[in-house]
Protein backbone atom coordinates (compact mmCIF):
# COMPACT_ATOMS: atom_id res chain seq x y z
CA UNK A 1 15.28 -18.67 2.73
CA UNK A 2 15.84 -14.79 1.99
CA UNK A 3 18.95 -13.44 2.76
CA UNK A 4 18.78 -10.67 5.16
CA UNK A 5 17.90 -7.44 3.87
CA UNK A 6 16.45 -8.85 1.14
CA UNK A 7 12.73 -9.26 0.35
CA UNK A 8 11.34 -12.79 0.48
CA UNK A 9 9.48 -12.42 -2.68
CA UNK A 10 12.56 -10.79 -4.64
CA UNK A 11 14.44 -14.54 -3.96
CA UNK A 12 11.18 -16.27 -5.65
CA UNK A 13 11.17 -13.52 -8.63
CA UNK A 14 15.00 -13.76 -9.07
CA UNK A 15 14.72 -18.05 -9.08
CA UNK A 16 11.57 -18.25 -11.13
CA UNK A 17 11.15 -18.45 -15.01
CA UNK A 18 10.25 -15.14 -16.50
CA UNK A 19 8.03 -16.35 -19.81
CA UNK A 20 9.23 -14.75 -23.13
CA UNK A 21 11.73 -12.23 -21.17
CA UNK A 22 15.55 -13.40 -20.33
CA UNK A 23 17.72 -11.08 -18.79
CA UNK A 24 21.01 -10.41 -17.04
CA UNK A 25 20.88 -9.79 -12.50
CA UNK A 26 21.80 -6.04 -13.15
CA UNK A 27 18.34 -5.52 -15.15
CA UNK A 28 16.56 -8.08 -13.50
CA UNK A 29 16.50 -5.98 -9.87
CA UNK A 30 13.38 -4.53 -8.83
CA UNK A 31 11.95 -1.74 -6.54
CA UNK A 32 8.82 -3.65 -5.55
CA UNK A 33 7.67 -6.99 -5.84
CA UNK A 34 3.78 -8.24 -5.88
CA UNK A 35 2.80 -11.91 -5.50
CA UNK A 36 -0.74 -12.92 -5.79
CA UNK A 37 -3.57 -15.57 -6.23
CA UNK A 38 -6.84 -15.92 -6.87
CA UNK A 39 -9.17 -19.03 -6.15
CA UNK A 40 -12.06 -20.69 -6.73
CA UNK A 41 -14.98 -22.62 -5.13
CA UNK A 42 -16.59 -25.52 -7.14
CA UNK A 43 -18.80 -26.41 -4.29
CA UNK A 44 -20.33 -22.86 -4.08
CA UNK A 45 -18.51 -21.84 -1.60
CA UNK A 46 -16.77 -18.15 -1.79
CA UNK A 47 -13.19 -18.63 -2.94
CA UNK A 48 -10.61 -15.68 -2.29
CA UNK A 49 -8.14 -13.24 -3.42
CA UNK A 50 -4.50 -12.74 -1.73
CA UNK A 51 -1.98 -10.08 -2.35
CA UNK A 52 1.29 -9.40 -0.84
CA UNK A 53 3.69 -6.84 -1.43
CA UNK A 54 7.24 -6.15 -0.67
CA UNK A 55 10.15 -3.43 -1.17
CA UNK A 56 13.27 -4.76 -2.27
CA UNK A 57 14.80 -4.65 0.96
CA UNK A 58 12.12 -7.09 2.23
CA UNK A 59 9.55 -4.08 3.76
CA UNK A 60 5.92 -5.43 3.96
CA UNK A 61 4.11 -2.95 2.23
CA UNK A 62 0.59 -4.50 1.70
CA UNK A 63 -1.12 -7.90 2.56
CA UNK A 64 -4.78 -8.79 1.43
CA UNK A 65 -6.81 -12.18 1.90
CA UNK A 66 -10.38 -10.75 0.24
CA UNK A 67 -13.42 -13.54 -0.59
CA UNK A 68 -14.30 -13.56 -3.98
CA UNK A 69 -17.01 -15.35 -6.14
CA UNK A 70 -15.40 -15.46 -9.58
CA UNK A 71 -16.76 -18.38 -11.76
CA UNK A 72 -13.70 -19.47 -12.66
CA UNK A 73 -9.95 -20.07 -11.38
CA UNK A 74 -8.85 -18.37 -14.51
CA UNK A 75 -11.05 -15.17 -13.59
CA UNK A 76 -9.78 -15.02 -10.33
CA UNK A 77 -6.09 -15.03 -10.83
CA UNK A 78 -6.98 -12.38 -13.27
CA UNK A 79 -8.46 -11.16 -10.39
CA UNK A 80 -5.85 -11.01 -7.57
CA UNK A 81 -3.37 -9.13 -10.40
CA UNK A 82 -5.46 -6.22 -10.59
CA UNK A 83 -6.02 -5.90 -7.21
CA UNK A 84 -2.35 -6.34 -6.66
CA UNK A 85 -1.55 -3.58 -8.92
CA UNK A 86 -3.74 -1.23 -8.20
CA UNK A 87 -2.71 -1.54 -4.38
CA UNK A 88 0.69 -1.01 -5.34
CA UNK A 89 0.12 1.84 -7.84
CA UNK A 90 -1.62 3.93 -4.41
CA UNK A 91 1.28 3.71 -3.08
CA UNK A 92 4.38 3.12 -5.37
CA UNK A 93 6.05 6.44 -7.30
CA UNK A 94 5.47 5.93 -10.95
CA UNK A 95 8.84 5.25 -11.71
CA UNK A 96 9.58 2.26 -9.66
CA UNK A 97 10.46 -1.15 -11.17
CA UNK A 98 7.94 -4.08 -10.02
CA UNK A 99 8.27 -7.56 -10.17
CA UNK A 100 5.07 -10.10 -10.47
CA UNK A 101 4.72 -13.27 -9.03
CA UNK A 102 1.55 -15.77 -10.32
CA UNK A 103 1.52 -19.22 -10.19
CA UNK A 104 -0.44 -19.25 -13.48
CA UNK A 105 0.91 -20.10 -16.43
CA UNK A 106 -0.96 -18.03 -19.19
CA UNK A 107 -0.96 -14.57 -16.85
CA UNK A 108 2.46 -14.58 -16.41
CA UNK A 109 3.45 -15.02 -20.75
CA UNK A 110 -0.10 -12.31 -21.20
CA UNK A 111 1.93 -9.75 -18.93
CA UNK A 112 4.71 -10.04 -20.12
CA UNK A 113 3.95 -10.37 -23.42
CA UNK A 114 2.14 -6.77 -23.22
CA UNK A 115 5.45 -5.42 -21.72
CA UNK A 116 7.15 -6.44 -24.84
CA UNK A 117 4.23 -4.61 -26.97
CA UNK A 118 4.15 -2.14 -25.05
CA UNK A 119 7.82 -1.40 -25.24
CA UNK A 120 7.96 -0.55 -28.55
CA UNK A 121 8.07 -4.54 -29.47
CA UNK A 122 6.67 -6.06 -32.30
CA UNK A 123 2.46 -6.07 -31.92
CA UNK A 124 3.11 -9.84 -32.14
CA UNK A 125 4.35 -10.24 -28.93
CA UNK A 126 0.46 -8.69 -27.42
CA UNK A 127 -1.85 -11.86 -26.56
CA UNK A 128 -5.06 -12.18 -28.85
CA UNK A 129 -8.15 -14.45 -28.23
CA UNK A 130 -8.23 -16.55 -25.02
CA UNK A 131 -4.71 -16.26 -24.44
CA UNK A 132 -5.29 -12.14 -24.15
CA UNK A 133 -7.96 -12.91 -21.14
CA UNK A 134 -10.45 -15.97 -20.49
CA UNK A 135 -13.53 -14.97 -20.80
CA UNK A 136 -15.32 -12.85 -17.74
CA UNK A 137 -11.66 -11.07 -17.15
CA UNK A 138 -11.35 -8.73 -20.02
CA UNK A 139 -12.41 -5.78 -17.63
CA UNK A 140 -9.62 -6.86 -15.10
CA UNK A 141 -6.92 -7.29 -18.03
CA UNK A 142 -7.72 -3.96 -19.08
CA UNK A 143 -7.44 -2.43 -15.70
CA UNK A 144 -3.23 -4.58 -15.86
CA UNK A 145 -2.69 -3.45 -18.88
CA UNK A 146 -3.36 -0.09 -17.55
CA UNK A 147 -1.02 -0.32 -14.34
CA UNK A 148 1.90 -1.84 -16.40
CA UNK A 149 1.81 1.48 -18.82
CA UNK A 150 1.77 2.83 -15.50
CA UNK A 151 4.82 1.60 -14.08
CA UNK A 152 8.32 2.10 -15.09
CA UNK A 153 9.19 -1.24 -15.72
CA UNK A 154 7.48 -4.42 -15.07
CA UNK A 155 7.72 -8.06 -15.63
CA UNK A 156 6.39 -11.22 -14.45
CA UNK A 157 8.00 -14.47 -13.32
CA UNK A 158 5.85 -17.69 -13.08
CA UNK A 159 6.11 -19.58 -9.31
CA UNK A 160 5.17 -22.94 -7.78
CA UNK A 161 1.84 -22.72 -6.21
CA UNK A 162 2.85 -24.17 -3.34
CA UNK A 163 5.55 -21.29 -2.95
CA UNK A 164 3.35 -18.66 -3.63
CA UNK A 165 2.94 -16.64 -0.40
CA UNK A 166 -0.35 -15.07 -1.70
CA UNK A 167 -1.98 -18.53 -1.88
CA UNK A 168 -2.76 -19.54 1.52
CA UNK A 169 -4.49 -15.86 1.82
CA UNK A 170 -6.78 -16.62 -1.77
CA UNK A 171 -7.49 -19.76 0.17
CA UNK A 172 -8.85 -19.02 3.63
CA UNK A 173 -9.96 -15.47 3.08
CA UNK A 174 -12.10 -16.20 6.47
CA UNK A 175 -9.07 -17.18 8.64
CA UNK A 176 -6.80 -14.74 7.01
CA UNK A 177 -9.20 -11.58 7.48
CA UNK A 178 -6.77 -10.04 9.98
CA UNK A 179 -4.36 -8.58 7.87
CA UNK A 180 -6.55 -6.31 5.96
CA UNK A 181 -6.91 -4.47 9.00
CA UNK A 182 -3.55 -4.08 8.98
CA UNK A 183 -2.66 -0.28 7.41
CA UNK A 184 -0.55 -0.59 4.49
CA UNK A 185 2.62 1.41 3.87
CA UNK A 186 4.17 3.90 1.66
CA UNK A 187 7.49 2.70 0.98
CA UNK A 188 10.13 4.54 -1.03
CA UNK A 189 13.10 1.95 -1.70
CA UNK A 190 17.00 2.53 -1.83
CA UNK A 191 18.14 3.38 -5.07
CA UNK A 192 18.88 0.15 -6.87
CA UNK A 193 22.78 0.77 -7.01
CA UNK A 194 22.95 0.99 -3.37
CA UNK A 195 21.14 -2.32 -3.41
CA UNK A 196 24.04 -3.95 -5.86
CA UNK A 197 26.84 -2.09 -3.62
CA UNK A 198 25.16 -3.48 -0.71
CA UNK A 199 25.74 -6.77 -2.47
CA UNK A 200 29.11 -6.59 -3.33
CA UNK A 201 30.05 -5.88 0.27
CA UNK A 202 28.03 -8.93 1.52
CA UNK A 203 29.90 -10.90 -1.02
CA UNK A 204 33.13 -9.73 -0.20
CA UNK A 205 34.10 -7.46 -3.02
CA UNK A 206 35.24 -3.97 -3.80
CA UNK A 207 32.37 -1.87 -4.12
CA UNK A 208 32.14 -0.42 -7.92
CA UNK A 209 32.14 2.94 -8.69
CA UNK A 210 29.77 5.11 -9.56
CA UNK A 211 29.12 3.79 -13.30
CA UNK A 212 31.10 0.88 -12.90
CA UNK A 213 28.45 -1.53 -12.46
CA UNK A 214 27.19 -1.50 -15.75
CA UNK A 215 30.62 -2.96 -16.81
CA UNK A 216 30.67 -6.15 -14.15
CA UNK A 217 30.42 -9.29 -15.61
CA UNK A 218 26.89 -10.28 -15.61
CA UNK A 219 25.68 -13.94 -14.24
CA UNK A 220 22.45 -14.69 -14.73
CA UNK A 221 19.87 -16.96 -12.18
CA UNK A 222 20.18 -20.70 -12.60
CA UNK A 223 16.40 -20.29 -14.11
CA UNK A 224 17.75 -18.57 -17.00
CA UNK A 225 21.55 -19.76 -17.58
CA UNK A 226 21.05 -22.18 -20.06
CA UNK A 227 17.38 -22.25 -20.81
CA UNK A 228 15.53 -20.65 -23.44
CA UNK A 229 13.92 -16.98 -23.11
CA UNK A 230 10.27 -18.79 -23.05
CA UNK A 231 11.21 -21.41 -20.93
């Protein structure tokens, strides 16, 4: 359960494994946070794309349950990122922080192995081959690759399917139609040191200073206290 003020989908990011990337709370805090999912239809039937997007402080700023007819699973996760993204980008300022949220394994290590790249990272860290994009999604991981240059700073955590809130909206893009009528927001969050002062009142300390922050002792989530980076 989210605490309140807090976005729904910032608990999942901050719980969740982040593939290749391990980091402290203070770093790990995002501006905006975008789960989706993409699926697909063996039986010929259209499958779907879902998208939902949050500020930090828990403010819907977009839903999306779209049919889709990729030809595979793999395309349409591939999919539901870039439409994710680009969504966000419309109405994000460039210098926010996002947050991802897939429930597939291989999109999750490809983003965030381009973040490292991208950073100024060894070129080792970029995915090559099939592991870059499955085959029919090169267009759509060119179009990511695009919106993370784009961003700030972005990462991606990997999620249980059955906790990913953009699933049920790949899934019954028919019953779920709704909420694209729905107009999406502009949202421009708190700064992100309000957000940790905000914190330290809810948890019963001094607020820091200006600065001061930066000097706390950092904790990391459970996810990350004792496993490996990749785990």
């Amino acid at each position: 359960m989210a605490a309140h003020g807090r976005s729904t989908l910032r608990d999942l990011f901050d719980d969740s494994p982040t593939p290749h990337i391990a980091h402290p709370p203070r770093t790990h805090h995002r501006h905006f946070y975008v789960a989706t999912d993409g699926s697909y239809r063996r039986d010929g039937d259209a499958g779907g794309l879902g998208v939902v997007i949050e500020a930090r402080d828990g403010t819907r700023v977009a839903r999306l349950s779209l049919p889709d007819t990729a030809p595979d699973n793999n395309v349409a996760e591939y999919r539901a990122l870039h439409l994710g993204l680009d969504v966000l980008a419309a109405r994000a300022p460039a210098d926010a922080r996002v947050g991802v949220l897939v429930d597939h394994d291989a999109l999750a290590a490809a983003v965030n192995g381009e973040v490292l790249a991208g950073a100024g990272g060894a070129a080792e860290w970029r995915p090559s081959g099939r592991n870059r994009a499955p085959p029919g999604s090169e267009t759509h991981w060119r179009g990511i690759c695009a919106r993370i240059a784009g961003f700030a700073e972005l990462r991606a955590a990997r999620i249980d399917g059955r906790e990913n809130p953009a699933h049920p909206l790949a899934n019954a893009p028919d019953e779920y139609a709704h909420v694209n009528r729905r107009a999406d927001r502009c949202v421009i969050p708190e700064p992100i040191g309000a957000d940790r002062a905000a914190e330290a009142r809810d948890a019963g300390r001094s607020t820091p200073g200006e600065g001061a922050s930066d000097t706390e002792p950092q904790y990391p989530p459970p996810s990350r206290f004792e496993g490996r980076a990749s785990d």
